[in-house]
PDB file of N, CA and C in Angstrom:
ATOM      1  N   UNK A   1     200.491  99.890 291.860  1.00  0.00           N
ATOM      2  CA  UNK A   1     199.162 100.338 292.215  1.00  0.00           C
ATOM      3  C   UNK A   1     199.081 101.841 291.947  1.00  0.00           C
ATOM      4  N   UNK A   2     198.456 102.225 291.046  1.00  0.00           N
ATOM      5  CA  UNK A   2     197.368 103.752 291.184  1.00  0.00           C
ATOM      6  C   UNK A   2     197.724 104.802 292.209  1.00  0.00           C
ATOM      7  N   UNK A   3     198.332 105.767 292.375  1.00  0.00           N
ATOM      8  CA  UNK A   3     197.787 106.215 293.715  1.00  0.00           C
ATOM      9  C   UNK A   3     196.340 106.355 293.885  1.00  0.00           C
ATOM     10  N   UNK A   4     195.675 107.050 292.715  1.00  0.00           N
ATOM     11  CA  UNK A   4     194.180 107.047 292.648  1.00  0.00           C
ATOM     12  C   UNK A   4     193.458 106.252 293.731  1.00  0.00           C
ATOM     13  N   UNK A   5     193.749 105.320 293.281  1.00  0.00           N
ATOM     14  CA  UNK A   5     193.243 103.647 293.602  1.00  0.00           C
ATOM     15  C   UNK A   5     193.546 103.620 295.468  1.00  0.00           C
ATOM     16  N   UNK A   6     194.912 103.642 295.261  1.00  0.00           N
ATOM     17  CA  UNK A   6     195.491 103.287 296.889  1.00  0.00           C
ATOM     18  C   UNK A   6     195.023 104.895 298.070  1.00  0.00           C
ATOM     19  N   UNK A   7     194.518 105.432 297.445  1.00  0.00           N
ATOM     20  CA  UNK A   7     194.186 106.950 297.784  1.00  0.00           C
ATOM     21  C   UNK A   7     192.572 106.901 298.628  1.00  0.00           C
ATOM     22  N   UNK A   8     192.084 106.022 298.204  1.00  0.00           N
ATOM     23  CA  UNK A   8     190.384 106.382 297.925  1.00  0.00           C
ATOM     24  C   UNK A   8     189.713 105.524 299.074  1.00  0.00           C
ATOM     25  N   UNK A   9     188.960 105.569 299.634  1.00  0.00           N
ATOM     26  CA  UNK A   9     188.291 105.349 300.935  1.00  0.00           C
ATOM     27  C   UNK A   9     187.974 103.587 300.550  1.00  0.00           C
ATOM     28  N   UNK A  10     187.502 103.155 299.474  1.00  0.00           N
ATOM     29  CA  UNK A  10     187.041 101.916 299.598  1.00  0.00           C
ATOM     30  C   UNK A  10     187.791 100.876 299.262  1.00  0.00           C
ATOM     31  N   UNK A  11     189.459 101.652 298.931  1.00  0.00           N
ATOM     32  CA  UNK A  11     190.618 100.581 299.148  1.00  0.00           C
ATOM     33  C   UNK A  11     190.973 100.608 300.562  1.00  0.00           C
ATOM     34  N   UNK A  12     190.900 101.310 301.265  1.00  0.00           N
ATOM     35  CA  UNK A  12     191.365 101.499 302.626  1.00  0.00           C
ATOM     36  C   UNK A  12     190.211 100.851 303.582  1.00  0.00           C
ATOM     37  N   UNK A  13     188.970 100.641 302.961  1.00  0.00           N
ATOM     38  CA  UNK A  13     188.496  99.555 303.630  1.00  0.00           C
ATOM     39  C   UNK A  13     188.348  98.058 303.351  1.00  0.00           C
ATOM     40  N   UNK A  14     188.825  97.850 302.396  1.00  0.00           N
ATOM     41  CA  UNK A  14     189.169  96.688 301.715  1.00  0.00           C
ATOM     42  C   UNK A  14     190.570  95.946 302.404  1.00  0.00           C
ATOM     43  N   UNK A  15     191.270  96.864 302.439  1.00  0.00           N
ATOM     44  CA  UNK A  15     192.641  96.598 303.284  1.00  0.00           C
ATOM     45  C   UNK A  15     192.193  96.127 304.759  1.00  0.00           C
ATOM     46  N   UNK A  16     191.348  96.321 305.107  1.00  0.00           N
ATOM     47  CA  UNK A  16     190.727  96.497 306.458  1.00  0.00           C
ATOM     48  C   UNK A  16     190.061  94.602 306.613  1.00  0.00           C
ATOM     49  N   UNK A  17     189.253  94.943 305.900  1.00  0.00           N
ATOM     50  CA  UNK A  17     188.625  93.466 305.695  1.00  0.00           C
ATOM     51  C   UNK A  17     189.759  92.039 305.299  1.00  0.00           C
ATOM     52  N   UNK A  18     190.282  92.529 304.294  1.00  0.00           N
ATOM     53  CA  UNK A  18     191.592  91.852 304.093  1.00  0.00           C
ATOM     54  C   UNK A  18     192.142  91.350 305.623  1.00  0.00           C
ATOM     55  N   UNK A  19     193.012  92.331 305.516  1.00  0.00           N
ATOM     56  CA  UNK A  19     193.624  91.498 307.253  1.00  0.00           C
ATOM     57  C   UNK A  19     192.326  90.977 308.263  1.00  0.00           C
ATOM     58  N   UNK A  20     191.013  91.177 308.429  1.00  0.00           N
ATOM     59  CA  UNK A  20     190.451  90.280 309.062  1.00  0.00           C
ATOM     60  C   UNK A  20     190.355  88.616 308.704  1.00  0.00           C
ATOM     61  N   UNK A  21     190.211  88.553 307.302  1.00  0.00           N
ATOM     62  CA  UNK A  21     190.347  87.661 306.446  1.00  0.00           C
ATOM     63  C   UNK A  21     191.467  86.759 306.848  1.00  0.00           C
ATOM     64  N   UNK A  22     192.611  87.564 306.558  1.00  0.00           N
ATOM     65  CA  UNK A  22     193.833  86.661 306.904  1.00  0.00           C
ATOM     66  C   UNK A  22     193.764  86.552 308.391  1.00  0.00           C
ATOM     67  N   UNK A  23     194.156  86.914 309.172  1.00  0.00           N
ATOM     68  CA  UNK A  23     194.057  86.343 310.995  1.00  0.00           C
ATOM     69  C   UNK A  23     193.273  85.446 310.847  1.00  0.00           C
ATOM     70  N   UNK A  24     192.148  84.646 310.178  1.00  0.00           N
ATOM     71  CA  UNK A  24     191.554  83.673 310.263  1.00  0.00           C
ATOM     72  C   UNK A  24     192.167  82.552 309.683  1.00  0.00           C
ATOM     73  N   UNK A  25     192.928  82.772 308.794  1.00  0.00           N
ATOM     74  CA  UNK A  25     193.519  81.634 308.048  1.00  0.00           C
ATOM     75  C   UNK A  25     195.151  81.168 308.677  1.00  0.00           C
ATOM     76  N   UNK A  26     195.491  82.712 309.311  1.00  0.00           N
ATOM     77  CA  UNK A  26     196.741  82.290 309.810  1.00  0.00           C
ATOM     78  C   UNK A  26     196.554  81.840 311.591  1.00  0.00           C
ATOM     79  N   UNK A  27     195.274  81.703 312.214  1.00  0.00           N
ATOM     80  CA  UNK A  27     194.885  81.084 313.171  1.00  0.00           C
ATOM     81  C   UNK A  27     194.893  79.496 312.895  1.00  0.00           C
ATOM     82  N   UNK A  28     193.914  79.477 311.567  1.00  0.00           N
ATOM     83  CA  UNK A  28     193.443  77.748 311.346  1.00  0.00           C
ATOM     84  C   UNK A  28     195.117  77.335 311.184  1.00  0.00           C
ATOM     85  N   UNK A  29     196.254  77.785 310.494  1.00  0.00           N
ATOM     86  CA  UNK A  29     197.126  77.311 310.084  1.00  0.00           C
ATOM     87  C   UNK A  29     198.298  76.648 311.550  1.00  0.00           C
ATOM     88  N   UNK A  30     198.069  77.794 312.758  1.00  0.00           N
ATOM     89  CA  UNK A  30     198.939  77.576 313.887  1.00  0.00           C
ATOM     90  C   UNK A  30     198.340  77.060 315.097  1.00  0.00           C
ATOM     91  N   UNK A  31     197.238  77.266 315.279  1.00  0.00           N
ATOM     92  CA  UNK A  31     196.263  76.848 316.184  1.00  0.00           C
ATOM     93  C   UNK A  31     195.741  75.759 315.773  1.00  0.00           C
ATOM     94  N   UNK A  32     195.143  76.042 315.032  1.00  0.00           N
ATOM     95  CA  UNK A  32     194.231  74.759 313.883  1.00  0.00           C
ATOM     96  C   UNK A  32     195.008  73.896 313.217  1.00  0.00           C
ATOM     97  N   UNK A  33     196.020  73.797 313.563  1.00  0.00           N
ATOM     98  CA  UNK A  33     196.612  72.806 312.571  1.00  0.00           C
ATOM     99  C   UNK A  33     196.197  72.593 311.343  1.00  0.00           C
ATOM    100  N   UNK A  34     195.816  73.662 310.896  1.00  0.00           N
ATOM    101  CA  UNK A  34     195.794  73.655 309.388  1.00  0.00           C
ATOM    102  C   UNK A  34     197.307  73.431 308.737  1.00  0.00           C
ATOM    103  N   UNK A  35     198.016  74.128 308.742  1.00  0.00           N
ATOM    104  CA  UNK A  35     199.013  73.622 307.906  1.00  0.00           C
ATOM    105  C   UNK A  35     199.543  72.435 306.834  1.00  0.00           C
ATOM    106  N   UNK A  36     199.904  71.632 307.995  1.00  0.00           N
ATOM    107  CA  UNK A  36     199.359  70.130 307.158  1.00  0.00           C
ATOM    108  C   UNK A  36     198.283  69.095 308.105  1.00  0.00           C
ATOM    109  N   UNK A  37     197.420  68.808 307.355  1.00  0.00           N
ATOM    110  CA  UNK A  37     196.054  67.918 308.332  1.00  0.00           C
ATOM    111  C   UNK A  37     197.258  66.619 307.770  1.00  0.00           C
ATOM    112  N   UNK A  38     196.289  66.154 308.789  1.00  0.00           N
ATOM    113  CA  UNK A  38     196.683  64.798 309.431  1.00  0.00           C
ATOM    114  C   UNK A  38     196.112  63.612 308.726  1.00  0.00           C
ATOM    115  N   UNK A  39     194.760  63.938 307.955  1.00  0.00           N
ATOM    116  CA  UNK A  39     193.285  63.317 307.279  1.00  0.00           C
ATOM    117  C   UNK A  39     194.086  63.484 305.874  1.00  0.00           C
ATOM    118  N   UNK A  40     192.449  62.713 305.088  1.00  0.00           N
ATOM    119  CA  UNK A  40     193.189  62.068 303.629  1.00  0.00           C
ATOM    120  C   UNK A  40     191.728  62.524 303.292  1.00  0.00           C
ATOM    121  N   UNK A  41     191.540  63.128 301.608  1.00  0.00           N
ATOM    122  CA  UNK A  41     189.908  63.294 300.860  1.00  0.00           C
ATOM    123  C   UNK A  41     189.651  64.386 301.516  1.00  0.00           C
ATOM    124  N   UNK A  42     189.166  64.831 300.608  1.00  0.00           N
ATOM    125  CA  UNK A  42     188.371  66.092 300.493  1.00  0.00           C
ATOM    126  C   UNK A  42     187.386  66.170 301.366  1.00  0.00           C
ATOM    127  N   UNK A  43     186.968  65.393 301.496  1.00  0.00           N
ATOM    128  CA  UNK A  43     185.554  65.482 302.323  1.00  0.00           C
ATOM    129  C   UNK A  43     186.356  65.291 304.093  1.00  0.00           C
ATOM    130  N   UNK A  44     187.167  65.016 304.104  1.00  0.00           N
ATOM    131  CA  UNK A  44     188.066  65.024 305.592  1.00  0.00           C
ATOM    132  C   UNK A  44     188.500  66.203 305.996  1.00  0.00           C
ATOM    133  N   UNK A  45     188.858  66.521 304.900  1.00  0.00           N
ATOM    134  CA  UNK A  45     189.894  68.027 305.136  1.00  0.00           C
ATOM    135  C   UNK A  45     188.896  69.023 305.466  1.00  0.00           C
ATOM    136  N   UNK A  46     187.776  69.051 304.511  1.00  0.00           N
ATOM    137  CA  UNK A  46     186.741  70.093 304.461  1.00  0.00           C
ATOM    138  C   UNK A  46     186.402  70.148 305.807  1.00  0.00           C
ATOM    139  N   UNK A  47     185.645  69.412 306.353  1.00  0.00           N
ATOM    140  CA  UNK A  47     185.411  68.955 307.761  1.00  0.00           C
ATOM    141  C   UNK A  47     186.013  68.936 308.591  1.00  0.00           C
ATOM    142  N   UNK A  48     187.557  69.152 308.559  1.00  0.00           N
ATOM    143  CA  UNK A  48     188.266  69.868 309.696  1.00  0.00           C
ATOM    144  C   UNK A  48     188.283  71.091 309.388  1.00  0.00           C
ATOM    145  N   UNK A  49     188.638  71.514 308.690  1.00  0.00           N
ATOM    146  CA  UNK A  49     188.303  73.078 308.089  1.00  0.00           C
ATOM    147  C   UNK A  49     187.237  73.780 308.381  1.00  0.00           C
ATOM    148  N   UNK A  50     186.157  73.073 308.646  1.00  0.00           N
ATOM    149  CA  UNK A  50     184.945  74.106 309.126  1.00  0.00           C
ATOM    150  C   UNK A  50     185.004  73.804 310.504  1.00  0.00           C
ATOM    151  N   UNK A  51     185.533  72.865 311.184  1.00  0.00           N
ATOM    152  CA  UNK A  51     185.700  72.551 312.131  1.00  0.00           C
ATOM    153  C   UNK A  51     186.322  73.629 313.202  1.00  0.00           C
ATOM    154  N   UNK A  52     187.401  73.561 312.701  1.00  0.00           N
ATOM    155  CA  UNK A  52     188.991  74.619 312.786  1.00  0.00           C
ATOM    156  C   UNK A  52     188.169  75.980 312.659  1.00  0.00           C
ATOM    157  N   UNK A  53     187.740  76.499 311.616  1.00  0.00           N
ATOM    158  CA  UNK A  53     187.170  77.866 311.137  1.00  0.00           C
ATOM    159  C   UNK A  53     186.211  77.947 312.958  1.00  0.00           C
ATOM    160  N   UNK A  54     184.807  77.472 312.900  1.00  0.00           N
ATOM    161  CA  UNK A  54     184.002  77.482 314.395  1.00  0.00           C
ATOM    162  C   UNK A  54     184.964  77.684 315.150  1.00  0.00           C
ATOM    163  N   UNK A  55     185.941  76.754 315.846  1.00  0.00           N
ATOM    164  CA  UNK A  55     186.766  77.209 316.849  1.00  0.00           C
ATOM    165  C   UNK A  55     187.102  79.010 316.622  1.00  0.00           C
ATOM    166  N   UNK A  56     187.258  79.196 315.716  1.00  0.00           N
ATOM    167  CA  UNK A  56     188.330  80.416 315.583  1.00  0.00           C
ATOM    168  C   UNK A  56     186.905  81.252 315.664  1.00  0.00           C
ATOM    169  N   UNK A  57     185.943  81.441 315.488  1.00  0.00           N
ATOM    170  CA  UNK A  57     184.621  81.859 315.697  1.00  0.00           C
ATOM    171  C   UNK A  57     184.146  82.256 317.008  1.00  0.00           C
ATOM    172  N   UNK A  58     184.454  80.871 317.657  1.00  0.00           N
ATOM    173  CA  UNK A  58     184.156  81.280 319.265  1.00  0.00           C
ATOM    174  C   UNK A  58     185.146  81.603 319.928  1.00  0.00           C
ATOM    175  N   UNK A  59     186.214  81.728 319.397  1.00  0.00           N
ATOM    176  CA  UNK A  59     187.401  82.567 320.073  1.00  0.00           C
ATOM    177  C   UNK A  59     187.175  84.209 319.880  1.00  0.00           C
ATOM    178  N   UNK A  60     186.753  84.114 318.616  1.00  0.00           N
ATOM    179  CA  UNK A  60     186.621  85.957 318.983  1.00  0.00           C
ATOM    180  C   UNK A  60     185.017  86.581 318.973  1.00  0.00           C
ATOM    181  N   UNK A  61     184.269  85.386 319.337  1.00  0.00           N
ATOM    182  CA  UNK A  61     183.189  85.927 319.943  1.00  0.00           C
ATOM    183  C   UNK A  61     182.976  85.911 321.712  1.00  0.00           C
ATOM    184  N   UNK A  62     184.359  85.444 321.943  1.00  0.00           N
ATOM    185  CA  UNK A  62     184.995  85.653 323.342  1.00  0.00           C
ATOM    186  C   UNK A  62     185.576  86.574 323.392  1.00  0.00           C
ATOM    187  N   UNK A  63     186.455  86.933 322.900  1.00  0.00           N
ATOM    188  CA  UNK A  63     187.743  88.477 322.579  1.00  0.00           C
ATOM    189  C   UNK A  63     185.891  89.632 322.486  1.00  0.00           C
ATOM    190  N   UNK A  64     185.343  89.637 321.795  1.00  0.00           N
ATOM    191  CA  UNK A  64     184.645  90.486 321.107  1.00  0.00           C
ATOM    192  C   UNK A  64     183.334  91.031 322.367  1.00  0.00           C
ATOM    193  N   UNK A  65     183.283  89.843 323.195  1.00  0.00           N
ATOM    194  CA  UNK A  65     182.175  89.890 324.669  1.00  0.00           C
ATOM    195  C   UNK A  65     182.803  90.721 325.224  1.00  0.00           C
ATOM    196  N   UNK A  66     184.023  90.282 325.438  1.00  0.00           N
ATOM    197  CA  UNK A  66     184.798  90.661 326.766  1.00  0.00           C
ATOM    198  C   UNK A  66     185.324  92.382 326.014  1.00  0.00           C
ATOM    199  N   UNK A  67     185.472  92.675 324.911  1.00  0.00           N
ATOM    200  CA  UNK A  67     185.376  94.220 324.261  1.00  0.00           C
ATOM    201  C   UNK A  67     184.055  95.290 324.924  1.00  0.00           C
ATOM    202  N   UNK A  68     183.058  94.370 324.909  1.00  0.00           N
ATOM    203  CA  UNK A  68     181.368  94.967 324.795  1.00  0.00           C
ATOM    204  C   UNK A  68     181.082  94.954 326.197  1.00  0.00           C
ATOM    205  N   UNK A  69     181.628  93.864 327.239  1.00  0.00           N
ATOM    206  CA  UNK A  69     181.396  93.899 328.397  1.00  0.00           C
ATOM    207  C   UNK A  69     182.221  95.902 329.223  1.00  0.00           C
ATOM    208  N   UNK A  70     183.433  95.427 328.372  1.00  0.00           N
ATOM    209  CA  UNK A  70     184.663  96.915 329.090  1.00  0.00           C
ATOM    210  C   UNK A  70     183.678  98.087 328.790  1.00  0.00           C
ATOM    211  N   UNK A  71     183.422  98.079 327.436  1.00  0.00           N
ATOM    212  CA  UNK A  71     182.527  99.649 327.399  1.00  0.00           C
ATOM    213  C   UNK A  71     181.608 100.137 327.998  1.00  0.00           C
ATOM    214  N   UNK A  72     180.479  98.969 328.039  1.00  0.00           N
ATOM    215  CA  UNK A  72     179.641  99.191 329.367  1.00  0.00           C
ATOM    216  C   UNK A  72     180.201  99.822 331.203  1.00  0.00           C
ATOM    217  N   UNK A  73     181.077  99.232 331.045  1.00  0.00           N
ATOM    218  CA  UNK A  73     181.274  99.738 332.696  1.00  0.00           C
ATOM    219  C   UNK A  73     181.797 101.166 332.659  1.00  0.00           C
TER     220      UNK A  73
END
C-alpha cells in the first residue's frame, strides 16, 4: 500500500466502516450460526441470512439506546 494512500483521511475512514462491516458478519457467523446453516437452496440460506443480519440489527440498536440514554443524564 502507498503511504500516500494509507496517509489520507478517506482511507482512515474506510478502515472505519470496514470493521463495522465485519462485526456484522463475524456476529451472523458465531451468534447466527452462520457458519454452516443447517438449510439447503438458496432461497433458505438467504432467508436465514436476513434473518440472522435483523437480529444483529436489534442488538445494536439496543447497545446504541442504551449509548444515547448515558449521555443524556
Amino acid at each position: 500500500m502507498p503511504e500516500a494512500i494509507a496517509d489520507s483521511e478517506g482511507y482512515a475512514i474506510s478502515q472505519q466502516k470496514r470493521k463495522l462491516i465485519e462485526q456484522g458478519f463475524g456476529w451472523a457467523k458465531t451468534v447466527g450460526h452462520m457458519r454452516q446453516v443447517l438449510v439447503r437452496g438458496i432461497k433458505k440460506v438467504d432467508q436465514m441470512f436476513v434473518l440472522t443480519m435483523a437480529g444483529y440489527n436489534l442488538t445494536r440498536l439496543r447497545s446504541l439506546g442504551q449509548i444515547r440514554l448515558q449521555g443524556q443524564m
